[in-house]
PDB file of N, CA and C in Angstrom:
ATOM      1  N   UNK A   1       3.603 -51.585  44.335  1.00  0.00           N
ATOM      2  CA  UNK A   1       2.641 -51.345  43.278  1.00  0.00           C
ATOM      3  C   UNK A   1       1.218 -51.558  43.787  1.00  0.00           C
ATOM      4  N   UNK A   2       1.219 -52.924  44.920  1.00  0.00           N
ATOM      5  CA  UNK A   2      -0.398 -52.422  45.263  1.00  0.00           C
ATOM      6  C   UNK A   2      -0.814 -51.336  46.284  1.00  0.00           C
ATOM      7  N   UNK A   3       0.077 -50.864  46.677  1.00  0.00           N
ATOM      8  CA  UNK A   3      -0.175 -49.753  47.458  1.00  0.00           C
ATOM      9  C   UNK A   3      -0.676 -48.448  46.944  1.00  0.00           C
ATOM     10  N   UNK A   4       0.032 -48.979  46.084  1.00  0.00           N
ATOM     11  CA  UNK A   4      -0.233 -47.077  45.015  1.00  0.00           C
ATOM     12  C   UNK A   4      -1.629 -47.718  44.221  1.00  0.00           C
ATOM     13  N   UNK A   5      -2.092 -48.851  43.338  1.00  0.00           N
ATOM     14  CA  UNK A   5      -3.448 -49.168  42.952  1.00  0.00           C
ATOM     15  C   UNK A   5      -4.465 -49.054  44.519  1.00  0.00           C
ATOM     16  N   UNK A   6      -4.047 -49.415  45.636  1.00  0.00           N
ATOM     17  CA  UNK A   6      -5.243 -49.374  46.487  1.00  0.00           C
ATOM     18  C   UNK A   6      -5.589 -47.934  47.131  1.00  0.00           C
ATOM     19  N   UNK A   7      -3.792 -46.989  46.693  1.00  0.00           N
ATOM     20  CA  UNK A   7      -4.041 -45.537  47.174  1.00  0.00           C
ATOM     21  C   UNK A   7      -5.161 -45.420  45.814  1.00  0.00           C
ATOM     22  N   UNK A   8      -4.952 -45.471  44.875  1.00  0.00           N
ATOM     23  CA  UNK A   8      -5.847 -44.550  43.814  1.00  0.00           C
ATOM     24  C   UNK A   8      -7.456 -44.745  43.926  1.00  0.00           C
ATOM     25  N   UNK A   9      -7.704 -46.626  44.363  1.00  0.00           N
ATOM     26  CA  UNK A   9      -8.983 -46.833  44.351  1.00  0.00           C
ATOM     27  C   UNK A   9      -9.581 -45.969  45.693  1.00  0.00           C
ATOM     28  N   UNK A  10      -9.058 -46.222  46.492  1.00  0.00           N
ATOM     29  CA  UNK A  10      -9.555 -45.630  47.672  1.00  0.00           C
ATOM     30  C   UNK A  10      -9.588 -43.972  47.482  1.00  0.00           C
ATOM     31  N   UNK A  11      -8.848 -42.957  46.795  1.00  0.00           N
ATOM     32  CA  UNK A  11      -9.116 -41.435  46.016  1.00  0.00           C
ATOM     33  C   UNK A  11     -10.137 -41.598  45.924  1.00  0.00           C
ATOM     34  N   UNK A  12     -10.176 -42.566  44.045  1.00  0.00           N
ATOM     35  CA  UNK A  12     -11.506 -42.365  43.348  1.00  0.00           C
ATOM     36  C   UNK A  12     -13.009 -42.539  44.273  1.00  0.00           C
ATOM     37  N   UNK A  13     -12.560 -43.590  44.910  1.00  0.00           N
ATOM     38  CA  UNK A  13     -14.033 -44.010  45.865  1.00  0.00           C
ATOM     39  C   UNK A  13     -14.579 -42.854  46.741  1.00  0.00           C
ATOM     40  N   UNK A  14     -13.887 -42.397  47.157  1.00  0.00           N
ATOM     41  CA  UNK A  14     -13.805 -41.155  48.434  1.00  0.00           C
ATOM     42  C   UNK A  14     -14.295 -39.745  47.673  1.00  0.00           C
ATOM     43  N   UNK A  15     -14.012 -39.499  46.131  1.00  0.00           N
ATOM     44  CA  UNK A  15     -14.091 -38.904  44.904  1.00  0.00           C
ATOM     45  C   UNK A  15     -15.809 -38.848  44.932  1.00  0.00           C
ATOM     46  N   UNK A  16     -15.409 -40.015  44.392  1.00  0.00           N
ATOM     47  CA  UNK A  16     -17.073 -40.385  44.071  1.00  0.00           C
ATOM     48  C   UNK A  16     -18.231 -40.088  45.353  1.00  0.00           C
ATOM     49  N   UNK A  17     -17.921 -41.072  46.253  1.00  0.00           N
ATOM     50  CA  UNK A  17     -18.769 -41.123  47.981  1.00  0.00           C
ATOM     51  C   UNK A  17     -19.026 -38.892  48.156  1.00  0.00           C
ATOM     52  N   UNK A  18     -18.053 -38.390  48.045  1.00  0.00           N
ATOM     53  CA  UNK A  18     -18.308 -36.974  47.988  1.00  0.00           C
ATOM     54  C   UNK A  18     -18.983 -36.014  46.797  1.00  0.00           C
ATOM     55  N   UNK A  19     -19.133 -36.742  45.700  1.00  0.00           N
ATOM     56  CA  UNK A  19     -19.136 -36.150  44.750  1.00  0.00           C
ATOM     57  C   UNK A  19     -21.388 -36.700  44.768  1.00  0.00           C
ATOM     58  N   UNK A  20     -21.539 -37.567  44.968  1.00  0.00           N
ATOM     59  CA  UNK A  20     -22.763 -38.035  45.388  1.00  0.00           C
ATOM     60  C   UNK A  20     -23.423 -37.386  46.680  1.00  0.00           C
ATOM     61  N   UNK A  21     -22.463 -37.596  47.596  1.00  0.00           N
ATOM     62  CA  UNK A  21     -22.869 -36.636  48.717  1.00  0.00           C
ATOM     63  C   UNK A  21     -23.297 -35.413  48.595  1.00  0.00           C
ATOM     64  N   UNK A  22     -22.536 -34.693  48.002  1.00  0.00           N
ATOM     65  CA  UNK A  22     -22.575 -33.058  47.829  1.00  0.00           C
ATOM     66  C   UNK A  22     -24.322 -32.551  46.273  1.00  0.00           C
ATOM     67  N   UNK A  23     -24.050 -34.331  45.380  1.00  0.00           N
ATOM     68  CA  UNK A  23     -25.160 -33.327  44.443  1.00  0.00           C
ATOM     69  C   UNK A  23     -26.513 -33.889  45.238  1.00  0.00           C
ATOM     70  N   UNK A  24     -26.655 -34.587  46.371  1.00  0.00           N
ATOM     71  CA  UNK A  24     -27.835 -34.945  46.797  1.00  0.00           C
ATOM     72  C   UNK A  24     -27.972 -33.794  47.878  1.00  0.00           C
ATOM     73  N   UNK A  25     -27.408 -32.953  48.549  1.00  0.00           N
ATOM     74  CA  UNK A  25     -27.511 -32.369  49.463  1.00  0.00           C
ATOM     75  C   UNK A  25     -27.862 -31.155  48.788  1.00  0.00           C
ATOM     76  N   UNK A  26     -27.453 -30.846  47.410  1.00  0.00           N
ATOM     77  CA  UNK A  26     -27.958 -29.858  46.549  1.00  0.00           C
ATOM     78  C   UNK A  26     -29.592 -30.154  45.868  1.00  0.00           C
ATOM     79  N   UNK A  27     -29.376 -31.169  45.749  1.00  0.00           N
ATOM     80  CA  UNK A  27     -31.086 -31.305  44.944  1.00  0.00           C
ATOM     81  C   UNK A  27     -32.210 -31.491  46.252  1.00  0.00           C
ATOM     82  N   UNK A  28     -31.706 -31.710  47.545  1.00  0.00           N
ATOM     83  CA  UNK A  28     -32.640 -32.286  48.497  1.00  0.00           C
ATOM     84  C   UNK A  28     -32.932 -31.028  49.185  1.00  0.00           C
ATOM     85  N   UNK A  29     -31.705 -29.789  49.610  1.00  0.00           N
ATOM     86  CA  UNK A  29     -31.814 -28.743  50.128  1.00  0.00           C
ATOM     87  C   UNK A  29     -32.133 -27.267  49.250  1.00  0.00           C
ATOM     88  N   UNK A  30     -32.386 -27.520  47.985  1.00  0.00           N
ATOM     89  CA  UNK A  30     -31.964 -26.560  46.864  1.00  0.00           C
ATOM     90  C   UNK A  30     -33.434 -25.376  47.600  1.00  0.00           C
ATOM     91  N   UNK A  31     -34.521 -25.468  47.653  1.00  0.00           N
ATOM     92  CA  UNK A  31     -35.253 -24.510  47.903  1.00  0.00           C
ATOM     93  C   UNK A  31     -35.380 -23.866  49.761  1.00  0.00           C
ATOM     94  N   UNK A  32     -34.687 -24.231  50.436  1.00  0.00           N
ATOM     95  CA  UNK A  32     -34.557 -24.306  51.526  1.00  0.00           C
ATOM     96  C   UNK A  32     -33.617 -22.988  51.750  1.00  0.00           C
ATOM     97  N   UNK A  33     -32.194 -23.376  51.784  1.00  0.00           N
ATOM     98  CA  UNK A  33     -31.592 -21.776  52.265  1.00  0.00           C
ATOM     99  C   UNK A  33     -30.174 -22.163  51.161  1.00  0.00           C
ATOM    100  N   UNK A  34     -29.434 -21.198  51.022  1.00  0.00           N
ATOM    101  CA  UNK A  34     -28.066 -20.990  50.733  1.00  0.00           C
ATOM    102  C   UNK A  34     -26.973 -22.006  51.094  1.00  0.00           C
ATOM    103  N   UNK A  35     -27.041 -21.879  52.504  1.00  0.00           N
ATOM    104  CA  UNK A  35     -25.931 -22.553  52.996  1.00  0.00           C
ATOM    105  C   UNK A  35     -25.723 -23.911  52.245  1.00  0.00           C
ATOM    106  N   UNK A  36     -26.602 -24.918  52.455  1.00  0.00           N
ATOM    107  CA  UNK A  36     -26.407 -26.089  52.019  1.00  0.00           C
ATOM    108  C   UNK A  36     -26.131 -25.984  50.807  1.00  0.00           C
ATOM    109  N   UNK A  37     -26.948 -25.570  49.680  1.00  0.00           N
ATOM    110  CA  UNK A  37     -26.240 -25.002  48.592  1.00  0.00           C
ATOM    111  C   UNK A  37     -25.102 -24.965  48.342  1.00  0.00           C
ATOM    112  N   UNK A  38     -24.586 -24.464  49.213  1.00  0.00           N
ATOM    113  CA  UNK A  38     -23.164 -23.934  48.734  1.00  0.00           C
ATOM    114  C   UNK A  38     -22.054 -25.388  49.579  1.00  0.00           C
ATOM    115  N   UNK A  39     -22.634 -25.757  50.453  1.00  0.00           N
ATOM    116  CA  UNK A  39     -21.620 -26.661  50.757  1.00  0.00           C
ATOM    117  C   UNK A  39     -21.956 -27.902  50.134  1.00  0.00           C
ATOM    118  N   UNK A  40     -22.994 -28.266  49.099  1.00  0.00           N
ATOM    119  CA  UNK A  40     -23.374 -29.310  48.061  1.00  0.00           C
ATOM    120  C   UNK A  40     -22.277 -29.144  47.361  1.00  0.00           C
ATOM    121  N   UNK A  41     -22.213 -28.377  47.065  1.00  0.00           N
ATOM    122  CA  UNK A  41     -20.977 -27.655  45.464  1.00  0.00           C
ATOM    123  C   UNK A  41     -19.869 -27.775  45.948  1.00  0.00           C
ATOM    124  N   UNK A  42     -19.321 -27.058  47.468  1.00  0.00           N
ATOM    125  CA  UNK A  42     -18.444 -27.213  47.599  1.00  0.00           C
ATOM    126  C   UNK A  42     -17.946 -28.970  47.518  1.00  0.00           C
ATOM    127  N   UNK A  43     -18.621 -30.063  48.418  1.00  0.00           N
ATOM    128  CA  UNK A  43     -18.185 -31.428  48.301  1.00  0.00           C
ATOM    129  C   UNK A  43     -18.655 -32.026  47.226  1.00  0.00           C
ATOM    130  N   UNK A  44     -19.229 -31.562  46.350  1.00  0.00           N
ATOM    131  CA  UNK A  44     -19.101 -31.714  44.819  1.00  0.00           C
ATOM    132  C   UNK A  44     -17.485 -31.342  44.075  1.00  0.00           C
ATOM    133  N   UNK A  45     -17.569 -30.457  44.289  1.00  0.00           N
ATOM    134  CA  UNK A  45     -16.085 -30.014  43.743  1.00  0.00           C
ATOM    135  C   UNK A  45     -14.796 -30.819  44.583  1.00  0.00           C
ATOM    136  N   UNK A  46     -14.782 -30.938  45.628  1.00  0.00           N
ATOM    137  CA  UNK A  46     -14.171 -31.922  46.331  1.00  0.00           C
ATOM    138  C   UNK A  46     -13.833 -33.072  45.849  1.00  0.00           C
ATOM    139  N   UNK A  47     -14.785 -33.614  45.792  1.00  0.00           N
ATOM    140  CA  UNK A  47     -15.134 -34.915  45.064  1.00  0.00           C
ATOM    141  C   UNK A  47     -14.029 -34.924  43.849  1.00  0.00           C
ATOM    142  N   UNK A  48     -14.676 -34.039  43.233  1.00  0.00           N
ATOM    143  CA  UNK A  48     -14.381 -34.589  41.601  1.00  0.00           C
ATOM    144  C   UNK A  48     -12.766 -33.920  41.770  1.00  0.00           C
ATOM    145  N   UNK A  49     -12.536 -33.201  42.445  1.00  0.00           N
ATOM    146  CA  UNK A  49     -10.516 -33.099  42.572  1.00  0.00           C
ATOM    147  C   UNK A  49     -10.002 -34.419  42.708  1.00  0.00           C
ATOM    148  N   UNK A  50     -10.926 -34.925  43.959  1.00  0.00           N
ATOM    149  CA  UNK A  50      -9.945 -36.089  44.380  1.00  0.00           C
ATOM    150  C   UNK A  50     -10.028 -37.386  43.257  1.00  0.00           C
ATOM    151  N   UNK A  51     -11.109 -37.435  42.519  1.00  0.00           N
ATOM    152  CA  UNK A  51     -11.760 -38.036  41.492  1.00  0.00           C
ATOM    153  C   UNK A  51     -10.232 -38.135  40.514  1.00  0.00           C
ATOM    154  N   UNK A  52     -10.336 -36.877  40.172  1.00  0.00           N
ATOM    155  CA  UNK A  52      -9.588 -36.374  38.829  1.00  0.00           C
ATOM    156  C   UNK A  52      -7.990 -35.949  39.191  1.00  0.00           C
ATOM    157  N   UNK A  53      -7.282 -36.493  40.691  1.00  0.00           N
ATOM    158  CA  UNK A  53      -5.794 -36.245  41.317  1.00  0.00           C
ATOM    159  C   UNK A  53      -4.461 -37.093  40.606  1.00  0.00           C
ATOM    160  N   UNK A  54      -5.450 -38.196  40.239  1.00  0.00           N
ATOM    161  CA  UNK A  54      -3.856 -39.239  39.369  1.00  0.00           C
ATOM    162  C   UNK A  54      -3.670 -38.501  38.108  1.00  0.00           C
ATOM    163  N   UNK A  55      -4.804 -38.002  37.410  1.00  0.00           N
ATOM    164  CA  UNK A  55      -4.791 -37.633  35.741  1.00  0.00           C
ATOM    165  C   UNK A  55      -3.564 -36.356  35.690  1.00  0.00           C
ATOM    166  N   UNK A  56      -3.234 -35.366  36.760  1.00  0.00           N
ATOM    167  CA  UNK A  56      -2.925 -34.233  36.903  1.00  0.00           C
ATOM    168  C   UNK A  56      -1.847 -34.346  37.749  1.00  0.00           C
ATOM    169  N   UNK A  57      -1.331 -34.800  38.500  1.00  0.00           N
ATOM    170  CA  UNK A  57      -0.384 -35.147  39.239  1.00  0.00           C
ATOM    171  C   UNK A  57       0.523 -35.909  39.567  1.00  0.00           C
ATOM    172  N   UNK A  58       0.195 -37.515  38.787  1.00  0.00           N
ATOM    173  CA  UNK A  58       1.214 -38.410  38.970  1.00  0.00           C
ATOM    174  C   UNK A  58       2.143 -38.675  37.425  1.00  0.00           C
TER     175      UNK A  58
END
């Protein structure tokens, strides 16, 4: 049982750590070019899967 609570905290954290990552790389690079753009969103969206993996799957 603590394996599976320290698997989930460590998701959510990793969730989150990406989900921060990705909207700062969007607001910091937003007038600059595309690319980053798009890979903000992408580890935004990342994020919030791994965020949102126990609600949907276990």
């Amino acid at each position: 049982m603590g394996a599976r609570r320290m698997g989930i905290f460590l998701r959510k954290s990793g969730g989150i750590i990406l989900g921060v990552g990705g909207a700062i790389l969007v607001i910091r690079m937003l007038p600059l070019y595309l690319w980053p753009l798009l890979l903000g969103a992408l580890l935004i969206w990342v994020g919030w899967q791994l965020y949102i993996y126990d609600r949907y799957y276990w």
